[in-house]
Protein backbone atom coordinates (compact mmCIF):
# COMPACT_ATOMS: atom_id res chain seq x y z
CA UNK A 1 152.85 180.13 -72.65
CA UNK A 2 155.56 179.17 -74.82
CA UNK A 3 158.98 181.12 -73.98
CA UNK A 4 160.31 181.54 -77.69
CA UNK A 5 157.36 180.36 -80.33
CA UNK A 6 160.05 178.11 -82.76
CA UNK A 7 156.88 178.47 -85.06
CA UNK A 8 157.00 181.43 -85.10
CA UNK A 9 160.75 181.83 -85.48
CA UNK A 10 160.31 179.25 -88.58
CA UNK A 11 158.28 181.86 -90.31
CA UNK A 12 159.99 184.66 -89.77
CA UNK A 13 163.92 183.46 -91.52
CA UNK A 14 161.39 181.92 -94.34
CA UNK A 15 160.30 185.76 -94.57
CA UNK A 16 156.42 184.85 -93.91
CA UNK A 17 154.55 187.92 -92.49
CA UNK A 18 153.79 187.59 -89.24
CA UNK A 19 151.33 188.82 -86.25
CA UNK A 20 153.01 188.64 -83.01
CA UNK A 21 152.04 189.06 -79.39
CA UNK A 22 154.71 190.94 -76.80
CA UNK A 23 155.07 187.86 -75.08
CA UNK A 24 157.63 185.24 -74.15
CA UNK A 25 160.83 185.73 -76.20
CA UNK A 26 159.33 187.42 -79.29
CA UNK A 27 160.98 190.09 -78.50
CA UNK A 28 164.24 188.09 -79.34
CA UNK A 29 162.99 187.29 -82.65
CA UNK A 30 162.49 191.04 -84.07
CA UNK A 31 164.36 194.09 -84.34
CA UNK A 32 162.60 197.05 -82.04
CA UNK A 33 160.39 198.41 -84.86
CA UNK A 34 158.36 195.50 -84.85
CA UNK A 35 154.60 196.48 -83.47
CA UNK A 36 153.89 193.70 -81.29
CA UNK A 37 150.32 192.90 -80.09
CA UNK A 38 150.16 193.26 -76.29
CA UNK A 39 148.80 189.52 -75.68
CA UNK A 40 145.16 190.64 -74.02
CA UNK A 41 144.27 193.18 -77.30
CA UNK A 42 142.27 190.59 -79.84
CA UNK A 43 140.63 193.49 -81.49
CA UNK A 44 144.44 194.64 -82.41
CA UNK A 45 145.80 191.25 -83.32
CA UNK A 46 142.41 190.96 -85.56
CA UNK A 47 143.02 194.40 -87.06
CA UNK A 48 147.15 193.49 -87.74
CA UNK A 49 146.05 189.94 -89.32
CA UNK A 50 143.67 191.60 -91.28
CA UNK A 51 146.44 194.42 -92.79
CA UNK A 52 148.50 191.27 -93.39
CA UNK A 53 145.87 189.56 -95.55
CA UNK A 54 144.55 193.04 -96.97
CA UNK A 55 148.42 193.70 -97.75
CA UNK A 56 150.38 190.79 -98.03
CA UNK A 57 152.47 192.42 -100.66
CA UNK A 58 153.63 195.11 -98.40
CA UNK A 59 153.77 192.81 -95.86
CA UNK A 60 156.00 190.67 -97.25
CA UNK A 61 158.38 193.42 -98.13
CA UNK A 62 158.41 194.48 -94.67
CA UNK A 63 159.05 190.68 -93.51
CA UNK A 64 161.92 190.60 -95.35
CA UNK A 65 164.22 192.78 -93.24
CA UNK A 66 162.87 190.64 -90.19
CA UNK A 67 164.20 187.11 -91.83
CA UNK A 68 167.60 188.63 -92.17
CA UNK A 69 167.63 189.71 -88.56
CA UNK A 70 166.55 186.13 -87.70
CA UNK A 71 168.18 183.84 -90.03
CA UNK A 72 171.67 186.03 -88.39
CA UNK A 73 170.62 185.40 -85.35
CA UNK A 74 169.00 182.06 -85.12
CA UNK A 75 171.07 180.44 -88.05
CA UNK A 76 173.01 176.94 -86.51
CA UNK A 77 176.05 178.18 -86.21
CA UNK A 78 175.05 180.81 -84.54
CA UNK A 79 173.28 178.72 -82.23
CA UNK A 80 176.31 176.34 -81.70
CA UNK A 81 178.79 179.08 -81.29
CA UNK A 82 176.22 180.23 -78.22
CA UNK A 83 175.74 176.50 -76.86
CA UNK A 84 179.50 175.67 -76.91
CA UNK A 85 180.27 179.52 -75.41
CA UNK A 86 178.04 178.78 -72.38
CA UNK A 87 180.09 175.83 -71.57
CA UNK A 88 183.26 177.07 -71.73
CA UNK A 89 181.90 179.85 -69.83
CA UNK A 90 180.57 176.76 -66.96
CA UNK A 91 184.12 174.88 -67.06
CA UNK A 92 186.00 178.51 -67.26
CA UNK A 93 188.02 177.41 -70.74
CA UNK A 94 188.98 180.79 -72.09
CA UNK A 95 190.18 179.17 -75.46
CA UNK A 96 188.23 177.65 -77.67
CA UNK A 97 189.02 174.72 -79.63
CA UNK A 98 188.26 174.01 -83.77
CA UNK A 99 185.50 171.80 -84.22
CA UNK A 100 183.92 170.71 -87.28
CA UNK A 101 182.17 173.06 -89.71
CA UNK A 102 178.17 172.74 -89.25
C-alpha cells in the first residue's frame, strides 16, 4: 500500500511502458489519459501487460509523452523548489532566498 510507487515513478521519466493500478498517488505520476487498472481487476491488469508485451513498440511511443510529464514534474529541482516552498510556507517567509544550483 505504497502512497507514490518511486518504482514506478523511476520507469516512467526513463520512458519504460508501464501497467498501473488507480491507487495511491499514481494518479500524480500521469497525465488524465492514462487507463489505470482499478487495483481489484487482475484479468485487466493481465490483459494491459499483455498489450504492453504484444506492443511494446507502440507502447513505448505512448510512454514517451508520460516521461516528459514526469521527468517535469518529479525532476530535483522541481522537488526542491516544492520542499523549500513548504517551509517558507510553515515559517511564513514570503521571499525566497538564492541557494545553490542542484
Amino acid at each position: 500500500k505504497e502512497g507514490l510507487g518511486t518504482a514506478l515513478v523511476d520507469a516512467v521519466v526513463r520512458d519504460i511502458p508501464a501497467v498501473a493500478t488507480d491507487a495511491g498517488g499514481t494518479r500524480d505520476i500521469f497525465p488524465i489519459n492514462k487507463k489505470l487498472v482499478s487495483p481489484d481487476d487482475v484479468p485487466e491488469f493481465c490483459r494491459q501487460v499483455e498489450e504492453v508485451v504484444t506492443n511494446y513498440q507502440s507502447a513505448k511511443n505512448i510512454s514517451r509523452s508520460f516521461g516528459e510529464f514526469a521527468r517535469s514534474r518529479f525532476s530535483i529541482k522541481t522537488m526542491v523548489d516544492g520542499t523549500i516552498a513548504v517551509y517558507q510556507d510553515i515559517i511564513g517567509d514570503t521571499t525566497r532566498s538564492k541557494g545553490p544550483a542542484i
